[in-house]
Protein backbone atom coordinates (compact mmCIF):
# COMPACT_ATOMS: atom_id res chain seq x y z
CA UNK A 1 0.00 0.00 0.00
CA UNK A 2 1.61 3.45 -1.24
CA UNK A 3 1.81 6.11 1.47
CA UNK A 4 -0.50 8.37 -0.69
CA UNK A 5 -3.02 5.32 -0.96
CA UNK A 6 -2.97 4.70 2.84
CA UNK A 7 -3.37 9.01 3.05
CA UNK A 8 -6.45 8.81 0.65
CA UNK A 9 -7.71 5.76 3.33
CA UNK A 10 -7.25 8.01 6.40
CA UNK A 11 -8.50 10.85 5.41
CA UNK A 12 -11.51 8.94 3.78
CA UNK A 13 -12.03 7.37 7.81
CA UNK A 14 -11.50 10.81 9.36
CA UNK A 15 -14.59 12.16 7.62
CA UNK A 16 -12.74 14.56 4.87
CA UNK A 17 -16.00 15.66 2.44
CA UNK A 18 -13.64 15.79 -0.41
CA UNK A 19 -11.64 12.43 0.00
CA UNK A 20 -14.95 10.65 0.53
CA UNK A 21 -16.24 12.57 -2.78
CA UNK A 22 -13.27 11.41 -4.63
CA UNK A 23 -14.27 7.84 -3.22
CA UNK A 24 -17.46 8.03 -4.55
CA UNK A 25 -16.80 9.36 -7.73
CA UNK A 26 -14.32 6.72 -8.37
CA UNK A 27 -16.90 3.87 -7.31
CA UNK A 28 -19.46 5.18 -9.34
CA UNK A 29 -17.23 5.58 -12.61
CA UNK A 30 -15.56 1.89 -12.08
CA UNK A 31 -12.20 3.21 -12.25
CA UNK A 32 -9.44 0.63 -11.36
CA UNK A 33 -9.02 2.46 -8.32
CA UNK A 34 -12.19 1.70 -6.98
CA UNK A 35 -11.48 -1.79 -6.12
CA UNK A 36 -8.00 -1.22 -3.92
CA UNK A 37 -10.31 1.28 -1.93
CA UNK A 38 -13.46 -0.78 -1.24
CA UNK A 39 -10.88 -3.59 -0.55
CA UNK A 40 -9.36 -1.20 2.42
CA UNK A 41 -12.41 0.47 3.46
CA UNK A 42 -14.40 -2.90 3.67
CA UNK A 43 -12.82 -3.40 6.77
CA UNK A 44 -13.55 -0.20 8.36
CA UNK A 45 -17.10 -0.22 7.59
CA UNK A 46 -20.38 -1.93 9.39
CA UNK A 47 -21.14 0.18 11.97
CA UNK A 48 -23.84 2.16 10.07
CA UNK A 49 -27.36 1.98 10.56
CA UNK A 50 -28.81 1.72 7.08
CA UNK A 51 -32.01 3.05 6.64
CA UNK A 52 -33.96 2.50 3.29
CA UNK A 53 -36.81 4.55 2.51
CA UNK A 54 -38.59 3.57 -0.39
CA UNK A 55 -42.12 4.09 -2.17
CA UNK A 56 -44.07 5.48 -5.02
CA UNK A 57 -43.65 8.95 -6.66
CA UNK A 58 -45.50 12.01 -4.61
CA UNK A 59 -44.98 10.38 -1.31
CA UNK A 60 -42.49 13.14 0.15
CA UNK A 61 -39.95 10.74 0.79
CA UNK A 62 -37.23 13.70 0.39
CA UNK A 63 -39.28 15.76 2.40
CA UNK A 64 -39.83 13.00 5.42
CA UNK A 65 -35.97 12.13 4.77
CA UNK A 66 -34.43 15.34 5.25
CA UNK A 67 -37.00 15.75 8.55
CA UNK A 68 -35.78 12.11 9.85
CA UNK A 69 -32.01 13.09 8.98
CA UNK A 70 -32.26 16.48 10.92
CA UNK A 71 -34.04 14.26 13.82
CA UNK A 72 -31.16 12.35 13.72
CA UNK A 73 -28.76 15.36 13.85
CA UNK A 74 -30.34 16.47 16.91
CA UNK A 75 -29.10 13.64 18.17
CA UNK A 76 -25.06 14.12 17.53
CA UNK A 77 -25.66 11.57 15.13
CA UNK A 78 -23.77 11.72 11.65
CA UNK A 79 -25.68 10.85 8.79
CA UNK A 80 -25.32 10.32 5.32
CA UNK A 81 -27.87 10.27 2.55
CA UNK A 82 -27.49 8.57 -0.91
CA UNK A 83 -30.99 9.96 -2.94
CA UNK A 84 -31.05 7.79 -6.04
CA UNK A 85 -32.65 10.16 -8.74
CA UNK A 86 -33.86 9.53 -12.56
CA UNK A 87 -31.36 9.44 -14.93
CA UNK A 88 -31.01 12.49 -17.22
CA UNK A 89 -32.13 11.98 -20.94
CA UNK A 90 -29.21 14.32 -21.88
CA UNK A 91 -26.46 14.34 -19.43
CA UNK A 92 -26.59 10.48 -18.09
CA UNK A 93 -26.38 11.93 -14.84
CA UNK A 94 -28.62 11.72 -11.70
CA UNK A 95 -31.77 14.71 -12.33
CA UNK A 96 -31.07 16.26 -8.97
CA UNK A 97 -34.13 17.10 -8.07
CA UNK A 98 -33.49 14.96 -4.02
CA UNK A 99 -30.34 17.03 -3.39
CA UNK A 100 -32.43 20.42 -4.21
CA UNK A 101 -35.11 19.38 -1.58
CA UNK A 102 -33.03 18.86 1.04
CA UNK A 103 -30.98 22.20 1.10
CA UNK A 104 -31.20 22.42 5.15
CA UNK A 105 -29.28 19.80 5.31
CA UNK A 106 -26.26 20.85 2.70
CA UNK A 107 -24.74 23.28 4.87
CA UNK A 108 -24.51 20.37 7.64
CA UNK A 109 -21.02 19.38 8.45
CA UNK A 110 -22.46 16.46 10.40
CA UNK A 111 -24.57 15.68 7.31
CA UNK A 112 -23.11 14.08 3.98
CA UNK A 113 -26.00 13.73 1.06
CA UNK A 114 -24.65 12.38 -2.48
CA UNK A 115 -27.23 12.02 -5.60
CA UNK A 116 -26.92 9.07 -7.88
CA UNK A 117 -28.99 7.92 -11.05
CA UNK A 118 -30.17 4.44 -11.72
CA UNK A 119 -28.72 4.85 -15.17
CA UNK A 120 -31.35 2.29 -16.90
CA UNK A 121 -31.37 -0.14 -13.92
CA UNK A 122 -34.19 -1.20 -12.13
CA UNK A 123 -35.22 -1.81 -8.78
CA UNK A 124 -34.94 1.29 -7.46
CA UNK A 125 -31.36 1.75 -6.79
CA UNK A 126 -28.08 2.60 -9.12
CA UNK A 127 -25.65 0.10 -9.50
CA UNK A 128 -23.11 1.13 -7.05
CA UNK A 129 -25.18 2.47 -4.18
CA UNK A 130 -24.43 -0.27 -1.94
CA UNK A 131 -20.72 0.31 -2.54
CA UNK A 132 -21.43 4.34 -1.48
CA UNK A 133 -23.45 3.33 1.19
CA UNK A 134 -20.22 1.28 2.72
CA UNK A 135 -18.02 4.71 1.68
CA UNK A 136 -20.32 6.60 3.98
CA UNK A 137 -20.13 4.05 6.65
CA UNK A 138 -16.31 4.02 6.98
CA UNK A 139 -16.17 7.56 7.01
CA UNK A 140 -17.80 7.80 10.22
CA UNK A 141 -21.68 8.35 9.43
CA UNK A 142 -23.75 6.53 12.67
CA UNK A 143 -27.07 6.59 10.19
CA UNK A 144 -26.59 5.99 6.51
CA UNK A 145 -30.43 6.52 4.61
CA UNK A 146 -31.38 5.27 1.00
CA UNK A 147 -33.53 6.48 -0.98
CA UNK A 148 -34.92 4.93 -3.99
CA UNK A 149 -35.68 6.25 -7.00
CA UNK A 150 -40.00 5.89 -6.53
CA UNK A 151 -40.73 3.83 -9.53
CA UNK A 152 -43.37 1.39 -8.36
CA UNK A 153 -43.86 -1.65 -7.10
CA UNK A 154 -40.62 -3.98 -8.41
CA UNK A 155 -38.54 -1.32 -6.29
CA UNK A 156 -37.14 -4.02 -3.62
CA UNK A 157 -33.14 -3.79 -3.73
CA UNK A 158 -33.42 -1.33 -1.15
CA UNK A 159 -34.26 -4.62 1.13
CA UNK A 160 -31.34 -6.18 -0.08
CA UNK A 161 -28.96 -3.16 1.25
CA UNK A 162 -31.06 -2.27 4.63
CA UNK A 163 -31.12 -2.29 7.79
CA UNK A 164 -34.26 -1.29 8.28
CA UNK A 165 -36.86 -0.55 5.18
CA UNK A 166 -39.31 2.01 5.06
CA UNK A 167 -42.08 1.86 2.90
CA UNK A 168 -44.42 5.08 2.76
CA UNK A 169 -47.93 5.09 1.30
CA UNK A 170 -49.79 8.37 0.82
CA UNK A 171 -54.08 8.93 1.27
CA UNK A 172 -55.66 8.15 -2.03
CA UNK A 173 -53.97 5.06 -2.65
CA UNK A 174 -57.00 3.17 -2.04
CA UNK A 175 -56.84 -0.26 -3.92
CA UNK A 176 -53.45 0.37 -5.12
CA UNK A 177 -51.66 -0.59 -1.69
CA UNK A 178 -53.24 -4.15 -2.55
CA UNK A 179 -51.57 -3.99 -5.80
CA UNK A 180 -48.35 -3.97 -4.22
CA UNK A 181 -48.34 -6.88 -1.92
CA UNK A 182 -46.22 -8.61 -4.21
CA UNK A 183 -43.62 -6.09 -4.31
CA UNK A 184 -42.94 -2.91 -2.11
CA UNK A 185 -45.55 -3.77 0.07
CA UNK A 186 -44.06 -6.74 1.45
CA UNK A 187 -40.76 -5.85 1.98
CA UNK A 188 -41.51 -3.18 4.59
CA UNK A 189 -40.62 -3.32 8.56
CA UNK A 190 -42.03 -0.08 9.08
CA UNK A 191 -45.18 1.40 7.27
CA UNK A 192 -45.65 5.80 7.13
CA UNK A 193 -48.16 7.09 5.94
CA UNK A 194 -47.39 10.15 5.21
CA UNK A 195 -49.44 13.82 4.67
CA UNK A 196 -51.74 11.64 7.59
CA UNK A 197 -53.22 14.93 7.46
CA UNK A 198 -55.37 14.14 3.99
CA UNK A 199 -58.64 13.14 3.79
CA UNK A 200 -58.45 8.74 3.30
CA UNK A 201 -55.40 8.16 5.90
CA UNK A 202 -57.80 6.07 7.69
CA UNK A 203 -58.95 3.78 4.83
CA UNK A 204 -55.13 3.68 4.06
CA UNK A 205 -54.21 2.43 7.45
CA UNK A 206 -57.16 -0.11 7.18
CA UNK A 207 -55.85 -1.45 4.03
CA UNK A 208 -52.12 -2.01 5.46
CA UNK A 209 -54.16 -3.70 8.52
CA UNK A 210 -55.66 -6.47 6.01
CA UNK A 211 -52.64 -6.79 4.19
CA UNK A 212 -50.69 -7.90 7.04
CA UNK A 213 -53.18 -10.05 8.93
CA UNK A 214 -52.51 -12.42 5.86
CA UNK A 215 -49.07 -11.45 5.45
CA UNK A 216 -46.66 -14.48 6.20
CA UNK A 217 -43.95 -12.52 8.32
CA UNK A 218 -41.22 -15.24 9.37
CA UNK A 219 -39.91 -13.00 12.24
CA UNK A 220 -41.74 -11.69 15.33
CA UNK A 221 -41.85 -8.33 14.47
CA UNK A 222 -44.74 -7.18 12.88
CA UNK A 223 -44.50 -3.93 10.68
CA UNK A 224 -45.93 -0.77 12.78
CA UNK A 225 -47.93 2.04 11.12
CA UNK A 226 -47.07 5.20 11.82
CA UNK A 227 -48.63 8.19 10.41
CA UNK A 228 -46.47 11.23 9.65
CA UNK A 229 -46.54 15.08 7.99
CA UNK A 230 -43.41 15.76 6.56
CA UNK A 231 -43.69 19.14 5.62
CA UNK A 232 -44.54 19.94 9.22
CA UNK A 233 -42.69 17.62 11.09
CA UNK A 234 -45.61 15.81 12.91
CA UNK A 235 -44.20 12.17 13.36
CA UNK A 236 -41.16 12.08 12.99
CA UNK A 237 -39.74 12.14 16.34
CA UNK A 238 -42.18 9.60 17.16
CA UNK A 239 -40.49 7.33 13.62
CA UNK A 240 -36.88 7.73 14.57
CA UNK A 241 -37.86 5.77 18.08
CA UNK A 242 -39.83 3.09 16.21
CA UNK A 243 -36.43 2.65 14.22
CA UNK A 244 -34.67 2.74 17.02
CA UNK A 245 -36.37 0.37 18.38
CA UNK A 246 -36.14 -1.92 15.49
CA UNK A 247 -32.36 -2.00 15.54
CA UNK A 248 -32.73 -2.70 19.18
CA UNK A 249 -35.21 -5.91 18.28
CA UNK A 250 -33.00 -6.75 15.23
CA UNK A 251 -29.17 -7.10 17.66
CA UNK A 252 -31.59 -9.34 20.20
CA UNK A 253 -32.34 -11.99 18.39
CA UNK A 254 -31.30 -13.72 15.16
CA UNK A 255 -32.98 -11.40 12.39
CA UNK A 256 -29.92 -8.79 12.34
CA UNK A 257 -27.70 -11.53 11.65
CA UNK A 258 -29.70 -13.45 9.36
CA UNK A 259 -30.38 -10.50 7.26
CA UNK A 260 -26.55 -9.26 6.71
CA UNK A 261 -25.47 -12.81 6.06
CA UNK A 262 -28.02 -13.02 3.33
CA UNK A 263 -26.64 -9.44 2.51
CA UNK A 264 -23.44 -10.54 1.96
CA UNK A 265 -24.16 -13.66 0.35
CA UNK A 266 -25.92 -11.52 -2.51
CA UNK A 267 -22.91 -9.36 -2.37
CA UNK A 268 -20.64 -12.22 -2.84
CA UNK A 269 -23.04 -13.65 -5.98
CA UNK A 270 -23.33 -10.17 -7.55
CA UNK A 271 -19.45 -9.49 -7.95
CA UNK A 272 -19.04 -13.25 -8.80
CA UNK A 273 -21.16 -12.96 -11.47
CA UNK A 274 -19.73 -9.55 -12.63
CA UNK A 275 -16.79 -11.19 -12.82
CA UNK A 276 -17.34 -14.40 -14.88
CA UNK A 277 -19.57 -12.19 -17.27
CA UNK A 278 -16.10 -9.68 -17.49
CA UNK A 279 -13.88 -12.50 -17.47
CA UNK A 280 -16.01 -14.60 -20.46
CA UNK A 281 -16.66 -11.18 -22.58
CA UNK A 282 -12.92 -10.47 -22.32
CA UNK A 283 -12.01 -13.95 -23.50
CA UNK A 284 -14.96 -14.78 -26.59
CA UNK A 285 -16.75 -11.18 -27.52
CA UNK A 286 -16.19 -8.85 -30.22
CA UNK A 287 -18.66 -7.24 -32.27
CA UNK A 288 -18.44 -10.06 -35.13
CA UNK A 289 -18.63 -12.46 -32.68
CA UNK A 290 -21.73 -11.47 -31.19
CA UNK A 291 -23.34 -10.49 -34.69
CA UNK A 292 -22.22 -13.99 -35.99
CA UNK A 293 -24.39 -15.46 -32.72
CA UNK A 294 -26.79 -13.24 -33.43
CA UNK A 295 -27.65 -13.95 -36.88
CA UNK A 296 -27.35 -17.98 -36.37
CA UNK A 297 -30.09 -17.31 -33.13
CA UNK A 298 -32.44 -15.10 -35.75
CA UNK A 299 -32.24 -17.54 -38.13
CA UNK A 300 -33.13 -20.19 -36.11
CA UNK A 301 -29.68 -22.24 -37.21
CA UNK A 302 -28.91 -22.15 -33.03
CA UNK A 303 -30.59 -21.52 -29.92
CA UNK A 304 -29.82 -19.15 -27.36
CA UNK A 305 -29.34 -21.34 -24.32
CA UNK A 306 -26.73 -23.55 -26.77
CA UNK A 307 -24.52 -20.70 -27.60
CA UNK A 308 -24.06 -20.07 -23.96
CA UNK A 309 -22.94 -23.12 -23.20
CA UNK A 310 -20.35 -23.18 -25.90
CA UNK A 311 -19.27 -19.65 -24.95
CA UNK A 312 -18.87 -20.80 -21.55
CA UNK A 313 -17.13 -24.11 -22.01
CA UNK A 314 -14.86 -21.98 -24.48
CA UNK A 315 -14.10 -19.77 -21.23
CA UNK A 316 -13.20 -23.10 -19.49
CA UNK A 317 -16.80 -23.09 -17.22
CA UNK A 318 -18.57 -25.34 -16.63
CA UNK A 319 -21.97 -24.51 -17.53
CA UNK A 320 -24.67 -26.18 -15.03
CA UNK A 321 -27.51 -25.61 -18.02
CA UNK A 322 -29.65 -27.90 -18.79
């Protein structure tokens, strides 16, 4: 390790906004320096309490984040927030439109928010946030929030990168929270709804009610339902305790450690399989190649699942097809 390397490390660990910047902005771009670092950060990382808040568009999730994260603050706590926005049709970038709601926050020392775009993927999240969440971690932040992009109901990476998941609904949703038990809905271990103060917050609290009496939870906690009012405040004090108190239920008993084992077991399968696909494209594609594959698939001369296997056996893996 270089002495400038091991400076960039400190520095990162001490908190320095522009090191951890740097960091980021070398995660996000998949720079061959981004690997050494997460490699030397990994280990001072997993303190953080990740927070995910997730849900559909117009639920004033910015809004109830930057409240929660100021809650937090009032507690000595350092946060850090990574606000996954749309990706811009002209720049590629993130459309910063989280980052502009929370400017209370941005003059924060104790507060660290960084804006990232999904860049075509789904789910919710962009592809490096978990790798940003772990920068924000080992550079001191006690709370680290999430916040998804609010695309709908397949938005459930978030669970896979949490702590704790928030899912807020908003009166008017009506019949549309049952359209998301397959999805959002189910991944939630604490329910807002938010602007409580809107006429149908009581029908939306009776829906969540039914959904979860036939919800299979596996653990003994059963999601709460707290009402909130972002733009006021009302709630929110009252929603950092029920998180608290979630972490608190979560180090008890087994669920904390069942949930980051399964966390890093995805972890472990995600960069595997970035790195077979690398290591096989590296080896066997080219652009004639993949046209020559192409045009035998289209014209029905091979089948897709057959030139995989001879790509991979070419790549000396075994394929476990078939």
């Amino acid at each position: 390790m270089s002495q400038s390397f091991k400076q960039q490390v400190e520095k990162i660990c001490s908190g320095d906004r522009r090191a951890v910047a740097q960091a980021i902005s070398a995660v996000e771009s998949g720079g061959p320096a981004s690997v050494p670092l997460l490699k030397a950060l990994f280990h001072k990382a997993g303190r953080a309490y990740v927070i995910g808040i997730t849900g559909s568009p117009g639920a004033g999730k910015s809004t109830l984040l930057e409240k929660l994260a100021t809650e937090y603050r009032r507690q000595n706590k350092r946060v850090g927030i990574v606000a996954v926005d749309p990706t811009s049709p002209f720049s590629g970038g993130a459309i910063l439109g989280d980052r502009i709601r929370m400017q209370a926050l941005a003059t924060d020392d104790g507060a660290y928010i960084r804006s990232m775009a999904t860049r075509g993927r789904l789910g919710g999240l962009a592809p490096a946030t978990r790798d940003v969440a772990m920068i924000l971690d080992a550079a001191g932040c006690d709370v680290v929030f999430v916040e998804t992009v609010g695309v709908g109901q397949d938005e459930v990476d978030v669970a896979r990168l949490a702590d704790a998941t928030v899912v807020l609904v908003v009166p008017g949703m009506g019949d549309d929270i049952q359209t998301f038990k397959a999805g959002v809905m189910e991944i939630a271990d604490l329910f807002v709804i938010n602007k409580a103060d809107q006429p149908g917050a009581e029908r939306a609290e009776r829906e969540i009610q039914v959904m979860l009496s036939v919800a299979v939870k596996p653990a003994a906690w059963q999601p709460p339902i707290l009402k909130t009012v972002a733009t006021t405040g009302e709630g929110i004090s009252g929603l950092r305790e029920t998180l608290e108190k979630f972490r608190s239920f979560t180090q008890a008993g087994s669920l904390g450690l069942d949930r980051r084992r399964d966390r890093m077991r995805g972890r472990l399968l995600d960069l595997l399989r970035q790195s077979l696909f690398e290591k096989v494209a590296k080896e066997q594609f080219d652009k004639e190649t993949i046209d020559r594959y192409v045009g035998e698939i289209l014209e029905r001369r091979r089948d897709p699942h057959s030139v995989v296997e001879e790509i991979m056996k070419a790549s000396g893996v075994k394929s476990r097809r078939g």
